[in-house]
Protein backbone atom coordinates (compact mmCIF):
# COMPACT_ATOMS: atom_id res chain seq x y z
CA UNK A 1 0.00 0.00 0.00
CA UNK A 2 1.38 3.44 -1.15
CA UNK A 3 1.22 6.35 1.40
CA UNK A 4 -1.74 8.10 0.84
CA UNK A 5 -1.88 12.02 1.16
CA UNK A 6 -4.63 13.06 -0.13
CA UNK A 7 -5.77 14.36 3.21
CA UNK A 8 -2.83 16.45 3.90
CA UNK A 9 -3.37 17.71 0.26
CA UNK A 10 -6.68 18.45 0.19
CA UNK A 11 -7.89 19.40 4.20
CA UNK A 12 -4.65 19.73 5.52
CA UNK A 13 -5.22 23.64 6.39
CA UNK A 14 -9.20 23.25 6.86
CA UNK A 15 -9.19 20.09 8.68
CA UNK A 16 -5.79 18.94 10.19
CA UNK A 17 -6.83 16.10 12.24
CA UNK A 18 -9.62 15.02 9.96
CA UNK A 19 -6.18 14.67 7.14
CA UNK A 20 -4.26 12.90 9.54
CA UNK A 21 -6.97 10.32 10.57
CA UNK A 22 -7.44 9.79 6.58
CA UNK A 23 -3.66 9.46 5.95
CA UNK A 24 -2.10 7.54 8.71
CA UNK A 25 -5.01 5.96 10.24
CA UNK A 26 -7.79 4.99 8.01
CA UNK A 27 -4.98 4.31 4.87
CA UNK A 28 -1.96 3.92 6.94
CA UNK A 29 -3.02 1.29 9.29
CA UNK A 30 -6.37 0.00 8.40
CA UNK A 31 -5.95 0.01 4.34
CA UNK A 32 -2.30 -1.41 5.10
CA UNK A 33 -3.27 -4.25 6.88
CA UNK A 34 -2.71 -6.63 3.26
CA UNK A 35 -2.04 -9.92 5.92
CA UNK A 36 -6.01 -9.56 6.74
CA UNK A 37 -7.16 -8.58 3.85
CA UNK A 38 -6.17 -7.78 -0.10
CA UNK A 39 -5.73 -4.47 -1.08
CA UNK A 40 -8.10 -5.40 -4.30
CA UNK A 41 -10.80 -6.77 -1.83
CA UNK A 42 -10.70 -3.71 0.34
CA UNK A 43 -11.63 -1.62 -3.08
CA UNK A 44 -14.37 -3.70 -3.79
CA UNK A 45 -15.87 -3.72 -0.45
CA UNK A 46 -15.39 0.28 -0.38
CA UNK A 47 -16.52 0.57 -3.87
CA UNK A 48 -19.66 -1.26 -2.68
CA UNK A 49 -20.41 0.76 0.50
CA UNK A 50 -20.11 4.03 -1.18
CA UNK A 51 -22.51 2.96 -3.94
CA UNK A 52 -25.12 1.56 -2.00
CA UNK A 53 -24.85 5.29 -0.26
CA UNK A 54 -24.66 7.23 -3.36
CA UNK A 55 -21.63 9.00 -2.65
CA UNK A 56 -20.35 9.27 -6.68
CA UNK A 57 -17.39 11.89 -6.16
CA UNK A 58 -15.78 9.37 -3.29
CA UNK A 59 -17.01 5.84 -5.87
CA UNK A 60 -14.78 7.66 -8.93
CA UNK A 61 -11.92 8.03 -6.82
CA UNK A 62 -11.63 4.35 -5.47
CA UNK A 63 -12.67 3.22 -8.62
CA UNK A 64 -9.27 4.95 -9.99
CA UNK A 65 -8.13 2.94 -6.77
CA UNK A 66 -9.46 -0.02 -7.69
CA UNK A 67 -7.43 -0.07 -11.00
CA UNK A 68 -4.72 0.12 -9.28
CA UNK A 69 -5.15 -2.65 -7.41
CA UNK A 70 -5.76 -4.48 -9.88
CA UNK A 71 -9.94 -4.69 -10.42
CA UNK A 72 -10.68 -5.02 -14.45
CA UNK A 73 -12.88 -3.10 -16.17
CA UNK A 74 -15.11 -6.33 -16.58
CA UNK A 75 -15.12 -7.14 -12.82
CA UNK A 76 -16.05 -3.34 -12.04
CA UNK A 77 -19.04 -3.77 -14.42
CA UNK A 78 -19.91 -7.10 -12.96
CA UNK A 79 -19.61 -5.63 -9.08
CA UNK A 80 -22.38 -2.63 -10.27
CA UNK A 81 -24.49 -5.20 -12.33
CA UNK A 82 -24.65 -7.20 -9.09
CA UNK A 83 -25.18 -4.12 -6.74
CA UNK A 84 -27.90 -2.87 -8.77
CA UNK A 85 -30.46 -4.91 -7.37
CA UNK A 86 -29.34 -4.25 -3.79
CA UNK A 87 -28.84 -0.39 -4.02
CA UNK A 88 -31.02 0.54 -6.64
CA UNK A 89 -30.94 1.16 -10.76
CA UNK A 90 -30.22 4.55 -11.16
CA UNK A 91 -27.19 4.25 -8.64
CA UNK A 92 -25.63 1.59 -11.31
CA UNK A 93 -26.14 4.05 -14.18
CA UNK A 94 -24.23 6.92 -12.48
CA UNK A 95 -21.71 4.32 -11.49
CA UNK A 96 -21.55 2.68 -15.01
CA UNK A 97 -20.64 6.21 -16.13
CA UNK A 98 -17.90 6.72 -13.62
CA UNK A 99 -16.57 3.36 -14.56
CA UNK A 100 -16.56 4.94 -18.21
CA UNK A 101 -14.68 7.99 -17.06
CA UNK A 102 -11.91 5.67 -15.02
CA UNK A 103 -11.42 2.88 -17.49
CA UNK A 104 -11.65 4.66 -21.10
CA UNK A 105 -8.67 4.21 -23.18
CA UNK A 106 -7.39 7.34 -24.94
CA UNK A 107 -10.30 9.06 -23.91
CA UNK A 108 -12.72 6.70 -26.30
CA UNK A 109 -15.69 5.89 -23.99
CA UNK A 110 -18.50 3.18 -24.81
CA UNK A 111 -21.68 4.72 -25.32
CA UNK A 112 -24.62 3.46 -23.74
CA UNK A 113 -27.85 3.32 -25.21
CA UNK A 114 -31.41 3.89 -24.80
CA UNK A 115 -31.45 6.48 -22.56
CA UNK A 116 -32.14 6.07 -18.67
CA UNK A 117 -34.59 3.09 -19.47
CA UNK A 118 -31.95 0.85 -20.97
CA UNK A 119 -31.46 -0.49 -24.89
CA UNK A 120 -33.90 -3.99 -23.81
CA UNK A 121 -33.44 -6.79 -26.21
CA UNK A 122 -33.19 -6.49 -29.98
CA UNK A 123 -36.69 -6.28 -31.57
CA UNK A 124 -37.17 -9.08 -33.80
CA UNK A 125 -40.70 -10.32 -33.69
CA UNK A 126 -41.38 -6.99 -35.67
CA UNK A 127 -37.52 -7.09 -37.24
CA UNK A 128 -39.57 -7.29 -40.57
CA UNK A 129 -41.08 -3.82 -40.58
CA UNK A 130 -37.67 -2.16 -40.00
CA UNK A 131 -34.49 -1.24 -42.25
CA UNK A 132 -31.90 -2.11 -39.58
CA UNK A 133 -31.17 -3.08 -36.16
CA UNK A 134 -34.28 -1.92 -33.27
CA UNK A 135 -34.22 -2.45 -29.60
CA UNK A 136 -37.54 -3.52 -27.36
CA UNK A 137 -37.87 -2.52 -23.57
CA UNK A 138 -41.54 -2.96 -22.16
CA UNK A 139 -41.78 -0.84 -19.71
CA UNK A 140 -45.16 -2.12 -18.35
CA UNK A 141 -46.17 -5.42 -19.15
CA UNK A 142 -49.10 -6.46 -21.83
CA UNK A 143 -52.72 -6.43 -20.49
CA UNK A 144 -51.37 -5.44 -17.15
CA UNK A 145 -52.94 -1.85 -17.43
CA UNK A 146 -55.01 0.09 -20.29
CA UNK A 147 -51.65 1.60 -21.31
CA UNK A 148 -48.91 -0.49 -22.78
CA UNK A 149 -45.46 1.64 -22.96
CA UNK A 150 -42.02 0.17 -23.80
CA UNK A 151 -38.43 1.71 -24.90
CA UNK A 152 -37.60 1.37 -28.25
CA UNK A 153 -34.31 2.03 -29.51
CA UNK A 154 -33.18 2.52 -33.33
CA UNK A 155 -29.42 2.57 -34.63
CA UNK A 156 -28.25 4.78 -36.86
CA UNK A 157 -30.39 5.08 -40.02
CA UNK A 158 -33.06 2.64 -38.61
CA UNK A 159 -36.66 3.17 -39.28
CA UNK A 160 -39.81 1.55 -38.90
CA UNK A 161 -41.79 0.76 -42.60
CA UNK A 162 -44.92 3.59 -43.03
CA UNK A 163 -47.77 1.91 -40.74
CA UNK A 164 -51.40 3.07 -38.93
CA UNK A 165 -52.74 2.28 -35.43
CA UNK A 166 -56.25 1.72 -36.76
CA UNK A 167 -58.90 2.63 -34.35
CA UNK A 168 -62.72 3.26 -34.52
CA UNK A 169 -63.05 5.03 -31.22
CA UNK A 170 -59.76 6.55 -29.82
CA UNK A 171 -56.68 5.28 -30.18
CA UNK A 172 -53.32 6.47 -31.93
CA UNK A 173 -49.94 6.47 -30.19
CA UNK A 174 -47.57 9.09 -28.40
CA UNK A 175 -44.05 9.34 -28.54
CA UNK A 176 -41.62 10.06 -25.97
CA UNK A 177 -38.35 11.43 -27.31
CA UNK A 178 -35.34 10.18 -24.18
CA UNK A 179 -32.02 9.67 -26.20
CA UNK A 180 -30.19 10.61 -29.27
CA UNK A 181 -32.34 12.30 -32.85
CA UNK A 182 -34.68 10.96 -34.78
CA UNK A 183 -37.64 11.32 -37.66
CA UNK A 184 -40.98 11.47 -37.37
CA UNK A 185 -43.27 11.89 -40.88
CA UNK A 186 -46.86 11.39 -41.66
CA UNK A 187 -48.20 10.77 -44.96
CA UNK A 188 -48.33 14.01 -47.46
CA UNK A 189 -46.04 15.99 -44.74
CA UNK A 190 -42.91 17.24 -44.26
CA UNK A 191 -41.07 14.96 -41.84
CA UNK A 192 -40.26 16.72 -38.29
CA UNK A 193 -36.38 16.60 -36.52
CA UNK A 194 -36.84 14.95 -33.07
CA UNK A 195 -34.59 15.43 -30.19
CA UNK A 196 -34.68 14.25 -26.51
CA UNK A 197 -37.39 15.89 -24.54
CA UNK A 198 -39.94 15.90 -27.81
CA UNK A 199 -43.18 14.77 -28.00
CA UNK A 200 -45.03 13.75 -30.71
CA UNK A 201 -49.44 12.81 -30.40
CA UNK A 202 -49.89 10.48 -33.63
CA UNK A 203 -53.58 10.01 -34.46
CA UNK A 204 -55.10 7.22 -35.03
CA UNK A 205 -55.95 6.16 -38.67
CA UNK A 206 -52.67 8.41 -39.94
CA UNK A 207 -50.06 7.07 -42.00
CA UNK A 208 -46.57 7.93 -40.82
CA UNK A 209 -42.79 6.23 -39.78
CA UNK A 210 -40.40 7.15 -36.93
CA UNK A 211 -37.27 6.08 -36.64
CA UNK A 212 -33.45 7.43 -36.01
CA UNK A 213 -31.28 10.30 -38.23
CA UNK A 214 -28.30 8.55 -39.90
CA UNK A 215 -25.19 9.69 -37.53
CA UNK A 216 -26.89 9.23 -34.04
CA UNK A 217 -28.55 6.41 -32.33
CA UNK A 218 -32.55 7.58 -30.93
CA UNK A 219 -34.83 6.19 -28.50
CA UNK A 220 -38.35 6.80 -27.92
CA UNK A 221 -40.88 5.62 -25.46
CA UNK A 222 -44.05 4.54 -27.55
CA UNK A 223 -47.03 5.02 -25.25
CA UNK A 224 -50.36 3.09 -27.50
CA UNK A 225 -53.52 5.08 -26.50
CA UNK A 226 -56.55 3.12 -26.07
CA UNK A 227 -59.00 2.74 -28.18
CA UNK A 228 -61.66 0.22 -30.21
CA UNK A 229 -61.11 -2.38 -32.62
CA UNK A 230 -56.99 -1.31 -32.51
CA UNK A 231 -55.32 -3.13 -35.32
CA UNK A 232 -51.67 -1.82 -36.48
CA UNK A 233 -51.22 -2.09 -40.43
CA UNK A 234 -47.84 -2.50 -41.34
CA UNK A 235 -46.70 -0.76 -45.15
CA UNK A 236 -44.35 -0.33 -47.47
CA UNK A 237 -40.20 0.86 -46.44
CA UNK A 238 -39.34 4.18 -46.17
CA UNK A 239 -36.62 3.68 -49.45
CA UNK A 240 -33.11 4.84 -49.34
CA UNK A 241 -34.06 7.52 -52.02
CA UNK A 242 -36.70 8.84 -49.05
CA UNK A 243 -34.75 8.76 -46.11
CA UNK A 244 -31.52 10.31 -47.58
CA UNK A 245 -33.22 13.23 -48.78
CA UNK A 246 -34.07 14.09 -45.13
């Protein structure tokens, strides 16, 4: 175990004793103590307590730590995948972006997407109505409520084919714009630039497409509005010639 100073460096005139307890007692005897315990097992416990309590600016520094002695990038993942269900999901996703931060390499971090509700699971019971690759997240599950919402995620230059929520009474389907930029276009319209925070009310019995710009992944919650006699009918492709015109 290296001396630590950090103390002395950073509350050494505000707090004296507070630096000294740091320095020489918490790091200089308890941290040191490698015969009881590793060094690499005291980060992970630590990283653990100070996620479970939130406290991000302390987590970055021992996960900086924790590379040092010796925790991967793939076991740091692993420890807030775990942790997750114990502290709660939006502590992992500040942690998951700390662990970005700590363990990029030459400043190249991986994105993550889909926003705060997570990419879900690629989409391919309606992979046929799409150019390219979509994501699914239900976000409440089918038939348990009169609203059905879920995540959906396009890559780059995905879109869904021209289709209509059919509806005699009601109906239709809003759009919740939550990561990256997208297209939305109904029939005999000009289509309209999306960006996070958007929403878009699409009536039913329209013709129209949604689906991402082609430099930037998007993601959209699709909220389907009740109505009677809903049926979705599925159209033609929104053609290269189409989309690159946008």
């Amino acid at each position: 175990m290296k001396k630590q100073t950090a103390g002395r460096e950073n509350l050494g005139k505000l707090a004296p004793k507070f630096a000294e307890l740091n320095d020489d007692v918490l790091f200089g005897e308890v941290w040191s103590r490698e015969d009881k315990l590793s060094l690499r097992d005291r980060s992970m416990i630590t990283i653990s307590a100070l996620m479970a309590g939130g406290l991000f600016p302390q987590l970055k520094s021992h996960f900086i730590l924790g590379k040092e002695h010796g925790i991967t990038k793939e076991e740091a993942v692993e420890i807030v995948t775990q942790l997750a269900f114990y502290s709660g999901w939006p502590k992992a996703w500040s942690a998951f972006s700390l662990i970005n931060e700590v363990y990029t390499d030459d400043n190249i971090k991986e994105e993550i997407h889909g926003g705060a509700f997570g990419m879900g699971e690629p989409n391919t019971a309606f992979a046929r109505y799409f150019i390219g690759n979509s994501y699914l997240k239900p976000l409440t599950k089918q038939g348990a409520s009169a609203v059905f919402l879920a995540n959906v995620t396009f890559e780059p230059s995905c879109r869904n084919n021209w289709h209509i929520h059919h509806s005699t009474n009601g109906g239709g389907q809003i759009l919740i714009c939550v990561d990256g930029e997208g297209w939305y276009q109904e029939e005999g319209k000009q289509a309209q630039s999306l960006k996070v925070g958007d929403v878009v009310v699409i009536p039913a019995n329209v013709k129209h497409w949604h689906g991402a710009k082609k430099d930037t992944w998007f993601s959209h919650i699709a909220v389907e509005v009740p109505g009677e006699n809903t049926k979705n009918e599925w159209c033609e492709p929104v053609n290269d010639e189409e989309y690159n015109k946008l």
